[in-house]
N, C-alpha and C. Protein backbone atom coordinates (compact mmCIF):
# COMPACT_ATOMS: atom_id res chain seq x y z
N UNK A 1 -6.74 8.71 -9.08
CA UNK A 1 -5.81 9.80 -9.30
C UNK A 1 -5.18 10.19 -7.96
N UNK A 2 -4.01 10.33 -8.06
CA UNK A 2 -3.09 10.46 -6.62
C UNK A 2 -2.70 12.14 -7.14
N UNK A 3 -2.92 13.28 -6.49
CA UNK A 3 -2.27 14.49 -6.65
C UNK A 3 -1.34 14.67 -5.37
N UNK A 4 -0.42 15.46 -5.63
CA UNK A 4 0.29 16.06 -4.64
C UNK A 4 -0.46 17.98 -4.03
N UNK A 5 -0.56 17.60 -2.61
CA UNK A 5 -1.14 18.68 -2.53
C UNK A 5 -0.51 20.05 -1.90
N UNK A 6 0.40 20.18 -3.39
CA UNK A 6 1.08 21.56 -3.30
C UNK A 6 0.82 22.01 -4.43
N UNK A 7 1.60 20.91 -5.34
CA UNK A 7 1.27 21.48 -6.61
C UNK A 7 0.23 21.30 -7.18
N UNK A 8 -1.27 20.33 -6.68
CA UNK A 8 -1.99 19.68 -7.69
C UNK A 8 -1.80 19.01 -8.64
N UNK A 9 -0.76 18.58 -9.06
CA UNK A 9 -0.37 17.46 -10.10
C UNK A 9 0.11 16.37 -9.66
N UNK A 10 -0.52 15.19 -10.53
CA UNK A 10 0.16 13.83 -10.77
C UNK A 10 1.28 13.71 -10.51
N UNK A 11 1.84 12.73 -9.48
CA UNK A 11 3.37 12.78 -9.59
C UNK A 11 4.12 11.36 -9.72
N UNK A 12 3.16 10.26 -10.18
CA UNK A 12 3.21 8.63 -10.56
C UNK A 12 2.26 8.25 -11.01
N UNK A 13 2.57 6.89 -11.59
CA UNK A 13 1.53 6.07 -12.40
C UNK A 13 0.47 5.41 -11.08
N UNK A 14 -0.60 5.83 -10.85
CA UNK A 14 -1.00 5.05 -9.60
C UNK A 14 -1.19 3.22 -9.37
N UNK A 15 -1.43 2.66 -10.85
CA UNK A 15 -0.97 1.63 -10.68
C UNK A 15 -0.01 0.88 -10.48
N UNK A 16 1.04 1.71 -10.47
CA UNK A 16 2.00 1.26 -9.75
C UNK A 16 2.50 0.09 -8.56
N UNK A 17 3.47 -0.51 -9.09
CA UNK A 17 3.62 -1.51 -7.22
C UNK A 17 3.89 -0.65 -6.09
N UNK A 18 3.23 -1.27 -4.79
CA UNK A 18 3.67 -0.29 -3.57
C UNK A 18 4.59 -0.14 -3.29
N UNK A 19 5.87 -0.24 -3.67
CA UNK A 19 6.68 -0.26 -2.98
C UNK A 19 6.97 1.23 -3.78
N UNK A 20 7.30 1.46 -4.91
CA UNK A 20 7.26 1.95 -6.05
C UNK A 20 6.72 3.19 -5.36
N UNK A 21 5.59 3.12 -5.33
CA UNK A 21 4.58 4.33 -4.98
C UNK A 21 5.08 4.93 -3.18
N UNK A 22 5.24 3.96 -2.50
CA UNK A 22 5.25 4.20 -1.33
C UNK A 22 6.75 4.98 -1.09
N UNK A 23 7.68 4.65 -2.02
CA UNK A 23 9.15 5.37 -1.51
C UNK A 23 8.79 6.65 -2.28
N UNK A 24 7.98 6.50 -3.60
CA UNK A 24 7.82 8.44 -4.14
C UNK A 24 6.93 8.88 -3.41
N UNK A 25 6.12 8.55 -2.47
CA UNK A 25 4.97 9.59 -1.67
C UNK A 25 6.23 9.95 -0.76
N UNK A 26 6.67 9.42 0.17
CA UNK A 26 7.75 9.34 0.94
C UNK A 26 9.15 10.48 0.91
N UNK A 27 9.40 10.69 -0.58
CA UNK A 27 10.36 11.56 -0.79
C UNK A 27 9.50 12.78 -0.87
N UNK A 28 7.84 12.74 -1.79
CA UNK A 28 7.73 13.78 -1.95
C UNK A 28 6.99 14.63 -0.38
N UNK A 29 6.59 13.43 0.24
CA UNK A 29 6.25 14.38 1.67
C UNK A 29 7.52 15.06 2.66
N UNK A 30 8.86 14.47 2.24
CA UNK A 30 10.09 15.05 2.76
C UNK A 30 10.25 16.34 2.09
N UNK A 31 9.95 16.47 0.32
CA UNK A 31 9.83 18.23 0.02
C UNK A 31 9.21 19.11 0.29
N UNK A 32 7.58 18.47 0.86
CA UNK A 32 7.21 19.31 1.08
C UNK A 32 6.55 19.61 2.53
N UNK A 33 7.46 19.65 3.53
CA UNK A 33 7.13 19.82 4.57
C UNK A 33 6.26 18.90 5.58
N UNK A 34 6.47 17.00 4.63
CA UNK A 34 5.68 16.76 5.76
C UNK A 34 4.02 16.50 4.79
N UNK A 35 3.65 17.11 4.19
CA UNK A 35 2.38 17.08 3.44
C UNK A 35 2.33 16.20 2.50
N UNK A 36 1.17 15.07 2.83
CA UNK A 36 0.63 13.88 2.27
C UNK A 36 0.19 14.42 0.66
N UNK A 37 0.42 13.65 0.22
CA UNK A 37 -0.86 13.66 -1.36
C UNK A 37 -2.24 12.85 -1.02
N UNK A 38 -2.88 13.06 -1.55
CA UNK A 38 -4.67 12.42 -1.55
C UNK A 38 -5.20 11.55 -2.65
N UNK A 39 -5.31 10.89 -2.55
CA UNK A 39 -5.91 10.25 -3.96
C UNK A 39 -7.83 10.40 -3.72
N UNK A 40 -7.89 10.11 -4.85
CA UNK A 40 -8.87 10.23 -5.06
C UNK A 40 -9.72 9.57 -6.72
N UNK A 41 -11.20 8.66 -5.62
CA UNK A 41 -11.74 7.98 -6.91
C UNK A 41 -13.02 8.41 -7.51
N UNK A 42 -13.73 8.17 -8.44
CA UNK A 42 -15.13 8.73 -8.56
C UNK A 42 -15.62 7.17 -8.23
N UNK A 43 -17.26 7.40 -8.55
CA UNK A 43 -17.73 5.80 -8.48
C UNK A 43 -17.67 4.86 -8.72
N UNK A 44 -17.02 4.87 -9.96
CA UNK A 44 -16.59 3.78 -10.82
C UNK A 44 -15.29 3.46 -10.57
N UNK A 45 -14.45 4.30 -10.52
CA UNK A 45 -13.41 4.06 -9.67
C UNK A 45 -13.25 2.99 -8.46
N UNK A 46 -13.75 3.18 -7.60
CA UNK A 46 -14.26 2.57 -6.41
C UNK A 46 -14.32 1.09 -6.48
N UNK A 47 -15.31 0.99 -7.75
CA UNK A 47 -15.51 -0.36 -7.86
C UNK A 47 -14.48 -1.16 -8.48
N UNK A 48 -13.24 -0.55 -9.00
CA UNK A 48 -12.12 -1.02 -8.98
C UNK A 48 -11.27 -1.76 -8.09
N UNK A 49 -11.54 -1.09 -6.92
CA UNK A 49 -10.91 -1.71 -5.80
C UNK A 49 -10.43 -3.08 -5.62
N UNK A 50 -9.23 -3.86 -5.97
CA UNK A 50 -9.22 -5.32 -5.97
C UNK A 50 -9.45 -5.96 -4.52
N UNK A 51 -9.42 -5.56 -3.29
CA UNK A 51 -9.57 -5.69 -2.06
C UNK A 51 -10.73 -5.37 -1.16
N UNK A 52 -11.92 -5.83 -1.71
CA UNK A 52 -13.07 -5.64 -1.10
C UNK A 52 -13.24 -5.76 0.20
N UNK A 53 -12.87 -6.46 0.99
CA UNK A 53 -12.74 -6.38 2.51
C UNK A 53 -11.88 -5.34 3.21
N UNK A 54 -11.15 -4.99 2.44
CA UNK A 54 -10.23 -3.50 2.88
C UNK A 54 -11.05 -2.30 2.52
N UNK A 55 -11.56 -2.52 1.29
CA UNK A 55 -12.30 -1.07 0.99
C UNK A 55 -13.45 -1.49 2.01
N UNK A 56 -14.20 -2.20 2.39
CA UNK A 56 -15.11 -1.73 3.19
C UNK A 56 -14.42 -1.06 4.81
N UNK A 57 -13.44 -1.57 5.01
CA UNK A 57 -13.15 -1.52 6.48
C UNK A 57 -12.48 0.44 6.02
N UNK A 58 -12.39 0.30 4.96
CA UNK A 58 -11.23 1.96 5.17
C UNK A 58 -13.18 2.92 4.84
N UNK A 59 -13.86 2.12 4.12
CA UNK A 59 -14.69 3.20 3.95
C UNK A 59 -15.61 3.44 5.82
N UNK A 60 -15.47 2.52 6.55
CA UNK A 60 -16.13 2.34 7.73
C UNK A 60 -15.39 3.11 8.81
N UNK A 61 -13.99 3.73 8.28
CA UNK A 61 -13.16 3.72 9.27
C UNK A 61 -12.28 2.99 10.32
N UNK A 62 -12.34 1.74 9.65
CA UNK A 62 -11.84 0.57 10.50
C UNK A 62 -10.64 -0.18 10.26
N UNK A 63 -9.38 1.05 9.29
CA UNK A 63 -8.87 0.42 8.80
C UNK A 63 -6.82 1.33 9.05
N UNK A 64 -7.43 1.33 10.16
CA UNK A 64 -6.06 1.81 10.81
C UNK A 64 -5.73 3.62 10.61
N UNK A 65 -4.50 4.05 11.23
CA UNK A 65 -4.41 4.84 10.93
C UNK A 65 -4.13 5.71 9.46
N UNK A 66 -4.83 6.85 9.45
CA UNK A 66 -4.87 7.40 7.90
C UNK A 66 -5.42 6.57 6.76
N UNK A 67 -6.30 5.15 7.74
CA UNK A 67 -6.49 4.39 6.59
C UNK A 67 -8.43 4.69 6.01
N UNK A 68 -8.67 5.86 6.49
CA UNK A 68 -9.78 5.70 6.34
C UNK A 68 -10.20 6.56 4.63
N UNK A 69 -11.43 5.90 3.91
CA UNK A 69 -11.84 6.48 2.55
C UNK A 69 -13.16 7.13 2.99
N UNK A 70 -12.44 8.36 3.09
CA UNK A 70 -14.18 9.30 3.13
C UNK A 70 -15.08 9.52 1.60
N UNK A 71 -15.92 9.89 1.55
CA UNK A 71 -17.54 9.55 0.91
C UNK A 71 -17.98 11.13 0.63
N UNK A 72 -17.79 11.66 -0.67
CA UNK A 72 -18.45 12.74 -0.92
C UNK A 72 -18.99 13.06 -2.04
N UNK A 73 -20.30 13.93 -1.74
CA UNK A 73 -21.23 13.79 -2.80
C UNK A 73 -20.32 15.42 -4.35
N UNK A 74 -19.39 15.88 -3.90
CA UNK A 74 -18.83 16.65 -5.22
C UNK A 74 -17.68 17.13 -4.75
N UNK A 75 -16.57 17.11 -5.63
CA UNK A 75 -15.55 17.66 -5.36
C UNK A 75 -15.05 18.66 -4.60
N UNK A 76 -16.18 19.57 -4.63
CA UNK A 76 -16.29 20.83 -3.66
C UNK A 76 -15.99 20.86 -2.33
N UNK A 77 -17.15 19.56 -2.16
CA UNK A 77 -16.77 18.82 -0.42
C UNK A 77 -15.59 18.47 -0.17
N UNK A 78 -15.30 17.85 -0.89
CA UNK A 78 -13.84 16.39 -1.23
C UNK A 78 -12.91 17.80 -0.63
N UNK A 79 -12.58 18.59 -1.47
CA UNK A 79 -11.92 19.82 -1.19
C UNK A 79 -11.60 20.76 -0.15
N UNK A 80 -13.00 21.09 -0.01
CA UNK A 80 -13.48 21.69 2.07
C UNK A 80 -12.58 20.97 2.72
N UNK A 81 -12.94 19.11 2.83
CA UNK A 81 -12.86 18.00 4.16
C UNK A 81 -11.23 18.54 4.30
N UNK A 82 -10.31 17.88 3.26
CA UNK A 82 -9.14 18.36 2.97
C UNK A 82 -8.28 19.50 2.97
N UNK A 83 -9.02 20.63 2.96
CA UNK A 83 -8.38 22.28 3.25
C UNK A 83 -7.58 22.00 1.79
N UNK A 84 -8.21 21.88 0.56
CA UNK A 84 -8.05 22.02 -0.60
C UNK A 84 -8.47 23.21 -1.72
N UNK A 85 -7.67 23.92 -2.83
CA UNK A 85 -7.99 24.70 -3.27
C UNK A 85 -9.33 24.18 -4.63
N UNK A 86 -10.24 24.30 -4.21
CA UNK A 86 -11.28 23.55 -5.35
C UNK A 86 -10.56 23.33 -6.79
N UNK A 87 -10.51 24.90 -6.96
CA UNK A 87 -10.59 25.30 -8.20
C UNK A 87 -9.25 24.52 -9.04
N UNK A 88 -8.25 24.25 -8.09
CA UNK A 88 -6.84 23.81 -8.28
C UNK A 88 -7.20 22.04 -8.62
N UNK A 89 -7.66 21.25 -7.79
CA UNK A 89 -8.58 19.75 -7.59
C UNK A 89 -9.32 19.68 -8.62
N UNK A 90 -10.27 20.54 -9.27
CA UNK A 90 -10.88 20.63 -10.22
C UNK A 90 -9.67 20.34 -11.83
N UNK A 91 -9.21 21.18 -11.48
CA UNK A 91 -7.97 20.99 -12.75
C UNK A 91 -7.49 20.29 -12.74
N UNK A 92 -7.18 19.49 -11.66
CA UNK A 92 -6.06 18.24 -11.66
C UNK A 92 -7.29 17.40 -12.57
N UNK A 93 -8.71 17.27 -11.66
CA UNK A 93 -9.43 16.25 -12.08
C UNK A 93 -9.70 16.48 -13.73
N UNK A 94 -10.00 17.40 -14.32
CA UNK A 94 -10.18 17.85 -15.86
C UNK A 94 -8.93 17.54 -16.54
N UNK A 95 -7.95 17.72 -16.34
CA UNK A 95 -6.67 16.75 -16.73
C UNK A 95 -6.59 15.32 -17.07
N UNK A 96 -6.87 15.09 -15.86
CA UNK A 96 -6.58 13.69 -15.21
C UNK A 96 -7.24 12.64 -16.24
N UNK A 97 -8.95 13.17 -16.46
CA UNK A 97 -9.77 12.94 -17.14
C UNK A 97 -9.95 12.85 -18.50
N UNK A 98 -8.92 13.84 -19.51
CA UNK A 98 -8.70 14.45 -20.63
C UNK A 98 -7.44 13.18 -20.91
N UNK A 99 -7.36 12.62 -20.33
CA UNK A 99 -6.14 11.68 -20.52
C UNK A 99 -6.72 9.79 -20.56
N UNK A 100 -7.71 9.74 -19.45
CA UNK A 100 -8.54 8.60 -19.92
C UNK A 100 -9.38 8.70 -20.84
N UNK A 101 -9.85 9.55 -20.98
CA UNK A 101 -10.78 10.00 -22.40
C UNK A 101 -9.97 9.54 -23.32
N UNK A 102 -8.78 10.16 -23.64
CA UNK A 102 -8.03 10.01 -25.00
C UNK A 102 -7.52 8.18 -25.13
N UNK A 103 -7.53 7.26 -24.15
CA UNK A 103 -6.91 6.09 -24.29
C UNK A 103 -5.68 6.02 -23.86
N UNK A 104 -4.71 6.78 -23.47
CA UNK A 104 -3.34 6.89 -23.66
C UNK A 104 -3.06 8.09 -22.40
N UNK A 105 -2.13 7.13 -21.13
CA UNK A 105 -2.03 8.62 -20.32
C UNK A 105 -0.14 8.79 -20.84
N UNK A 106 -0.30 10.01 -20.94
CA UNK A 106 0.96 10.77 -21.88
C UNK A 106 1.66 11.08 -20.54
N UNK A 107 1.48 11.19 -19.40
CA UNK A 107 2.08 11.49 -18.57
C UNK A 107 3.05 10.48 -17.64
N UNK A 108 1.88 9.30 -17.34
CA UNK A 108 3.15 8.23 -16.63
C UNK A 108 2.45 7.08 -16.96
N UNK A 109 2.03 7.18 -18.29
CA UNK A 109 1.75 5.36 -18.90
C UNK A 109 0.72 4.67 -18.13
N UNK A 110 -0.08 5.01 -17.52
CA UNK A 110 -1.04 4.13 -16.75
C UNK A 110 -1.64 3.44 -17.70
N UNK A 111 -2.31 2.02 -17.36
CA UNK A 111 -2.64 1.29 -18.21
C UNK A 111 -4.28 1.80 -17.93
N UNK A 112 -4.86 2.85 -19.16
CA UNK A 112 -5.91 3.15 -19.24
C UNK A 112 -7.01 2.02 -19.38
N UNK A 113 -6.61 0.88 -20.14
CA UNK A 113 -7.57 -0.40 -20.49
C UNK A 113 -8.14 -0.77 -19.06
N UNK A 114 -6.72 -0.86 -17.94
CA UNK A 114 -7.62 -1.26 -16.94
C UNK A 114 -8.38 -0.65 -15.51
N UNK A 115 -8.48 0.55 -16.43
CA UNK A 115 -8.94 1.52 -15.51
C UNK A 115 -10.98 0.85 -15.85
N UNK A 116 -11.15 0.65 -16.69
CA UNK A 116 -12.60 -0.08 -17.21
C UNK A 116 -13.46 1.50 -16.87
N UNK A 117 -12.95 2.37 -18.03
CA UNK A 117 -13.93 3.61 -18.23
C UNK A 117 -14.06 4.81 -17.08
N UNK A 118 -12.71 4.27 -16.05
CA UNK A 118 -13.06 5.06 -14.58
C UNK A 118 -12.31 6.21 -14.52
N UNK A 119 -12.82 7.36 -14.20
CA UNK A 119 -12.18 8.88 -13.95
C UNK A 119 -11.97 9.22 -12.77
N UNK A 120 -12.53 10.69 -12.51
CA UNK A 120 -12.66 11.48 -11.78
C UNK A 120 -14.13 12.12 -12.38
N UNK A 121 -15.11 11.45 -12.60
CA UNK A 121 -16.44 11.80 -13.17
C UNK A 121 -17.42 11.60 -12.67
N UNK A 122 -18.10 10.76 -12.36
CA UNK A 122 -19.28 10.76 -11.77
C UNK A 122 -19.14 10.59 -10.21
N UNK A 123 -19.90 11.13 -9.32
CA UNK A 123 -20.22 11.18 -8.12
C UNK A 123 -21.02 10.02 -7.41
N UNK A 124 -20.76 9.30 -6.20
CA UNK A 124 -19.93 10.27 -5.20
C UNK A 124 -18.90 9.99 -5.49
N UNK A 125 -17.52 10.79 -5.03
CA UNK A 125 -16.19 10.89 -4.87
C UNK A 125 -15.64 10.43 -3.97
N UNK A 126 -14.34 9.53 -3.85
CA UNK A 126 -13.84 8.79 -2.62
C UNK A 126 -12.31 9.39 -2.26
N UNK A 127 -12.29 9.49 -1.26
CA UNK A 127 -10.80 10.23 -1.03
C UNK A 127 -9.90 10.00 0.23
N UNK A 128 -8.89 9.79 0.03
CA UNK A 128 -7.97 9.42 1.28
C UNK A 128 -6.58 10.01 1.48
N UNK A 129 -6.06 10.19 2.27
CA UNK A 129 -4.58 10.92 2.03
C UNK A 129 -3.63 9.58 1.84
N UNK A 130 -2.63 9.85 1.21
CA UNK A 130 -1.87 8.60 1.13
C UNK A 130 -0.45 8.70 2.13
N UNK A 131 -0.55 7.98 2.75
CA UNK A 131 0.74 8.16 3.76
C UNK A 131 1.42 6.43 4.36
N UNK A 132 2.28 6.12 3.64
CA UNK A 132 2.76 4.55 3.84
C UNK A 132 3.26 4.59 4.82
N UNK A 133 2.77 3.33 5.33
CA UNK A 133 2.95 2.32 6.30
C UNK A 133 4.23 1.24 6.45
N UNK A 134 4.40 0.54 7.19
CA UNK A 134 5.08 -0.81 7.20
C UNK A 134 4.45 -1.39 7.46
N UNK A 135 3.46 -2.37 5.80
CA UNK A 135 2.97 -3.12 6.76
C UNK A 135 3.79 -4.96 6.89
N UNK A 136 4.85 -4.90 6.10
CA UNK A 136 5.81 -6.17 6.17
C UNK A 136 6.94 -5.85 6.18
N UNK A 137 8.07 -6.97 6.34
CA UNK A 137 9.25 -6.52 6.37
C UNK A 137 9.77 -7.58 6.24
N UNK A 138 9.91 -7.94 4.52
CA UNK A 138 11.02 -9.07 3.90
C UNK A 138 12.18 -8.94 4.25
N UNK A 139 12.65 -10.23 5.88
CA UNK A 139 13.54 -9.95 6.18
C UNK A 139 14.28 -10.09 7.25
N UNK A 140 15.13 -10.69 8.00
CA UNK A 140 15.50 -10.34 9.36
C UNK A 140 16.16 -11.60 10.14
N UNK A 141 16.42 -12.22 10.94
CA UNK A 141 17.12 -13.16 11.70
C UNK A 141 17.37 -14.53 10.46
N UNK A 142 18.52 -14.97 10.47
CA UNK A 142 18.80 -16.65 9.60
C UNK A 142 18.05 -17.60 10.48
N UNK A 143 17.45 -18.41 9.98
CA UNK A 143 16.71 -19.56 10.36
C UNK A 143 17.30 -20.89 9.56
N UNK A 144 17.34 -21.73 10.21
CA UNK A 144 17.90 -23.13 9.76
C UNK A 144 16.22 -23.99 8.89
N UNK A 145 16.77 -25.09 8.47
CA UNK A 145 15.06 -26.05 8.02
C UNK A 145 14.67 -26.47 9.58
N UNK A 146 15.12 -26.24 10.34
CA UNK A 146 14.42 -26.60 11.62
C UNK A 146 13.53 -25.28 12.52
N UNK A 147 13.91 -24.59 11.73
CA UNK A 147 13.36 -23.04 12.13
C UNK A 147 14.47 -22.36 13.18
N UNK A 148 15.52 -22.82 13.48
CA UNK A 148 16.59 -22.65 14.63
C UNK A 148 16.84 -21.53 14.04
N UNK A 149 16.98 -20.29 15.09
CA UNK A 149 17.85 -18.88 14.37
C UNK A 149 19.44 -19.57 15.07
N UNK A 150 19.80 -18.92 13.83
CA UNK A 150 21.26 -19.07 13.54
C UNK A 150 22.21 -18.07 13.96
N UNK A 151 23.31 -18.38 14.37
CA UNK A 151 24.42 -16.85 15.23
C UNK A 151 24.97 -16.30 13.84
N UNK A 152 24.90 -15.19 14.16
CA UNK A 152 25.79 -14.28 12.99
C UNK A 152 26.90 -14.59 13.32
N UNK A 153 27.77 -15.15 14.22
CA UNK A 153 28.73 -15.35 14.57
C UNK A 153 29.61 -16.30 13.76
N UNK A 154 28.64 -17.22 14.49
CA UNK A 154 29.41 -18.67 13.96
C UNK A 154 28.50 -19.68 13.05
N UNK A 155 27.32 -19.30 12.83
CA UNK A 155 26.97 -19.52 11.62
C UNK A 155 25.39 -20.74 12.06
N UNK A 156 25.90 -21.22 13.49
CA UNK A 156 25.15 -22.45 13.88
C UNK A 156 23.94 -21.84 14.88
N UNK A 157 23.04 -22.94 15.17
CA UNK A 157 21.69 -22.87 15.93
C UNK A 157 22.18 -22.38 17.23
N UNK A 158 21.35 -21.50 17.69
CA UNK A 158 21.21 -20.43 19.30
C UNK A 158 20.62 -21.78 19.41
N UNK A 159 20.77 -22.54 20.67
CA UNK A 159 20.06 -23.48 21.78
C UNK A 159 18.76 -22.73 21.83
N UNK A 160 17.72 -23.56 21.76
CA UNK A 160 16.28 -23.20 21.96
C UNK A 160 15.94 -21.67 21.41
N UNK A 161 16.24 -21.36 20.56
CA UNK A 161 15.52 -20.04 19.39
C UNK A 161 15.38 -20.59 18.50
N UNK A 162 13.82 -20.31 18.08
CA UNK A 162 13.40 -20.52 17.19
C UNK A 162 12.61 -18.92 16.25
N UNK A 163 12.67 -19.06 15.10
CA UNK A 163 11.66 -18.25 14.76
C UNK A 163 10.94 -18.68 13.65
N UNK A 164 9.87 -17.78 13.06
CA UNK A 164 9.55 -18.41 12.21
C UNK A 164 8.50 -16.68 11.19
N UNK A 165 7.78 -16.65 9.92
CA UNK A 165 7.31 -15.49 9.57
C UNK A 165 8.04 -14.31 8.97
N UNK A 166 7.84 -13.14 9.53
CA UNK A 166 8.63 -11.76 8.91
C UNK A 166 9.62 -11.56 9.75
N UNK A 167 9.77 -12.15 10.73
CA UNK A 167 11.04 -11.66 11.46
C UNK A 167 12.60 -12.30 11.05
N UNK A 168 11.95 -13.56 9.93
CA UNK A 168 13.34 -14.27 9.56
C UNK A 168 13.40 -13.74 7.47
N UNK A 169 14.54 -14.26 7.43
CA UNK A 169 14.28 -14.41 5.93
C UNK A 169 15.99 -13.75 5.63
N UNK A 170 16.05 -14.10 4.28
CA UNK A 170 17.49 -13.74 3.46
C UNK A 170 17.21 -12.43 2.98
N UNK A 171 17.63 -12.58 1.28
CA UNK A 171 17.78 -11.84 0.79
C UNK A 171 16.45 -11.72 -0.32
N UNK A 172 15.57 -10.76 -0.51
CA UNK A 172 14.42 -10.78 -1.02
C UNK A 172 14.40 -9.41 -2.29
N UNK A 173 13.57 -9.37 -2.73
CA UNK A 173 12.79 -8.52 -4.14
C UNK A 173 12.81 -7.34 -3.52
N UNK A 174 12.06 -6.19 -3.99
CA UNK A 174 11.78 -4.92 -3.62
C UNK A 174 9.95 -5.05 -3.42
N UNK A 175 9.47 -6.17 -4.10
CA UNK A 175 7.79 -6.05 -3.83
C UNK A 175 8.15 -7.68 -3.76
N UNK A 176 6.41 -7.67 -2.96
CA UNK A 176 5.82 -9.01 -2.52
C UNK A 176 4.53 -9.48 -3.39
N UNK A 177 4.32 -10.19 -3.49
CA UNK A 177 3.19 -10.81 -3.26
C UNK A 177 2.04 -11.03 -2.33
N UNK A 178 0.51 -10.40 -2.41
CA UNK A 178 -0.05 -10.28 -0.96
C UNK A 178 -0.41 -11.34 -0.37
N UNK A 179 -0.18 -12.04 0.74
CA UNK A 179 -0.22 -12.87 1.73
C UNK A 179 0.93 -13.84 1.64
N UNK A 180 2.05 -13.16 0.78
CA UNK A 180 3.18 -13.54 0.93
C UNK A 180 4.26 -14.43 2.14
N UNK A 181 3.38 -13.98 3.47
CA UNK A 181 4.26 -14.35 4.24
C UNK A 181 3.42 -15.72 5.03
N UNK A 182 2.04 -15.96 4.72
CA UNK A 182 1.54 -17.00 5.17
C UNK A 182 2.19 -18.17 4.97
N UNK A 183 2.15 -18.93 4.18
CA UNK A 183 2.87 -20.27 3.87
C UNK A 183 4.01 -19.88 4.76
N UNK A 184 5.24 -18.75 4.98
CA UNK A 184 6.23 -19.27 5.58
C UNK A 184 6.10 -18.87 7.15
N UNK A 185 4.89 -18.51 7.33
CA UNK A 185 4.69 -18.38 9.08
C UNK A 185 3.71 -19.40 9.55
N UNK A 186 2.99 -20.42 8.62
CA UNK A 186 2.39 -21.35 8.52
C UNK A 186 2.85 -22.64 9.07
N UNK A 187 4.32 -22.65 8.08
CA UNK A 187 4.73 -23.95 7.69
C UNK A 187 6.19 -23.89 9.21
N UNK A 188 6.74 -22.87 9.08
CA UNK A 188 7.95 -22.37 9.91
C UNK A 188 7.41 -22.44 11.56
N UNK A 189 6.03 -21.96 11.43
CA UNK A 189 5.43 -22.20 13.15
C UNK A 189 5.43 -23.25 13.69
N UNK A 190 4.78 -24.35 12.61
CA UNK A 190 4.76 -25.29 13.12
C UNK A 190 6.13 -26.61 13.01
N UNK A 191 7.15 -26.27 12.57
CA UNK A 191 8.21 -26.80 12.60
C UNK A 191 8.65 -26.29 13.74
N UNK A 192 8.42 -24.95 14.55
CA UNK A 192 9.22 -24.70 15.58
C UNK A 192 8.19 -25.05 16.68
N UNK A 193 7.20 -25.51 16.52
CA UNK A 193 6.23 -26.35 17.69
C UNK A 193 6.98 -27.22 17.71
N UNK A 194 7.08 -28.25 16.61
CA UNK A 194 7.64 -29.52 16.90
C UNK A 194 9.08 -29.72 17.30
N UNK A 195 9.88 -28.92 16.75
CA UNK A 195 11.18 -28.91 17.49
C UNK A 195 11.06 -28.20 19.29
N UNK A 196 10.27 -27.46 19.39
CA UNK A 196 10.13 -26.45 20.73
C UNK A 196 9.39 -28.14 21.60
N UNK A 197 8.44 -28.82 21.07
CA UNK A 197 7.83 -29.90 21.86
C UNK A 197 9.21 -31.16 22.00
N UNK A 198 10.04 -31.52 21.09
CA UNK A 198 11.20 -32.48 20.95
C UNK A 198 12.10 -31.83 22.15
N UNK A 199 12.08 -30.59 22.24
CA UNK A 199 13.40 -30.48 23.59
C UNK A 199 12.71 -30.30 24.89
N UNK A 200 11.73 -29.91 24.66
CA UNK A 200 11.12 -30.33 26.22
C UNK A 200 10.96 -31.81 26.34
N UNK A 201 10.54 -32.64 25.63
CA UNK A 201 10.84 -34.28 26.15
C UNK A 201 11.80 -34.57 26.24
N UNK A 202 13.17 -34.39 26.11
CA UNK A 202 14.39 -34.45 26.17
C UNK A 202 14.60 -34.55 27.96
C-alpha cells in the first residue's frame, strides 16, 4: 500500500509500471510541498518482493539513497519512525485491507489475485518513503553498427567516438524491461573495443 502523506489515501494502483508510478509520486510531491508518500508492507507482503537481492540490500540499508526498508514490529512504530498520524495510517491500512478482503480493489483495480492473500495485517510491518530516482535513461547520442557516434550534423561517424549502453539509443517506450540495457552495453562495448583496437593498428 503506497499512501500519500497528507491526505492518507491511496493515490495509484501500486502494481503499477515504474514509470507510471514514478511520474504520479513526482507530481504529487510537487503538491505537496516536496512530501514523499510511504509505502508500506505487512509480512506477507514482503515476501512478495520479486527482487530478492534488492530487498535484502534496502532492508540492510545498502541500497542507496532513500532506498532503505525499515522493520517494525506495529504500525504505531511504523508511524512514530515517520512523524505519522497513527490513527490516520491505521485507516488507510483498515481500508486498504477491506478491499483485499473483498477480492476486488474498487479504487484503482489492483490485481488482488496477485497480491497471494497480502495486506496490511500481520506484523512485522515494512516501510519506505517512495521518492524516484533515475535509475536509466532510454536514450541519447546516434550510434552507427560499428558503435561510431554519429554528428547531428551531417549524419556520419565523429573520427574515433565511440559509444556504446544508456548513453546511445533512438527512439524508445515509456517502460523497460529490467536489465534491459545489458545485451546492448554488452554487445556495443565490445564492437567499440574492436573498432577502438582496428584504428590504433592503423
Amino acid at each position: 500500500m503506497i499512501i500519500d502523506t497528507v491526505s492518507y489515501k491511496r493515490f495509484i494502483n501500486e502494481l503499477n509500471v515504474r514509470n507510471v508510478i514514478g511520474s504520479t509520486v513526482l507530481k504529487l510531491k510537487s503538491e505537496n510541498g516536496g512530501k514523499s508518500p510511504v509505502i508500506i508492507y505487512d509480512s506477507q507482503g514482503i515476501n512478495n518482493f520479486h527482487d530478492k537481492q534488492r530487498l535484502q540490500l534496502s532492508l540492510e540499508g545498502k541500497n542507496g539513497l532513500n532506498g532503505t526498508i525499515y522493520t517494525f514490529n506495529t504500525l504505531e512504530e511504523l508511524s512514530k519512525y515517520f512523524r505519522l498520524d497513527y490513527n490516520k495510517v491505521k485507516d488507510a491500512a483498515d481500508s486498504y485491507n477491506k478491499l483485499m478482503a473483498s477480492g476486488k480493489d474498487t479504487e484503482f483495480n489492483k490485481d488482488v489475485d496477485a497480491m497471494k492473500g497480502a495486506a496490511i495485517i500481520k506484523a512485522p510491518f515494512y516501510a519506505m518513503i517512495v521518492n524516484p530516482r533515475i535509475t536509466y535513461t532510454p536514450g541519447g547520442v546516434r550510434i552507427n553498427t560499428n558503435a561510431e557516434v554519429l554528428s547531428l550534423d551531417t549524419g556520419k561517424p565523429i573520427p574515433g567516438l565511440f559509444a556504446c549502453g544508456e548513453v546511445t539509443g533512438g527512439i524508445h517506450g515509456e517502460s523497460r524491461l529490467t536489465a534491459g540495457s545489458s545485451p546492448d552495453c554488452g554487445t556495443f562495448g565490445l564492437i567499440s573495443a574492436e573498432n577502438i583496437d582496428k584504428r590504433q593498428r592503423i
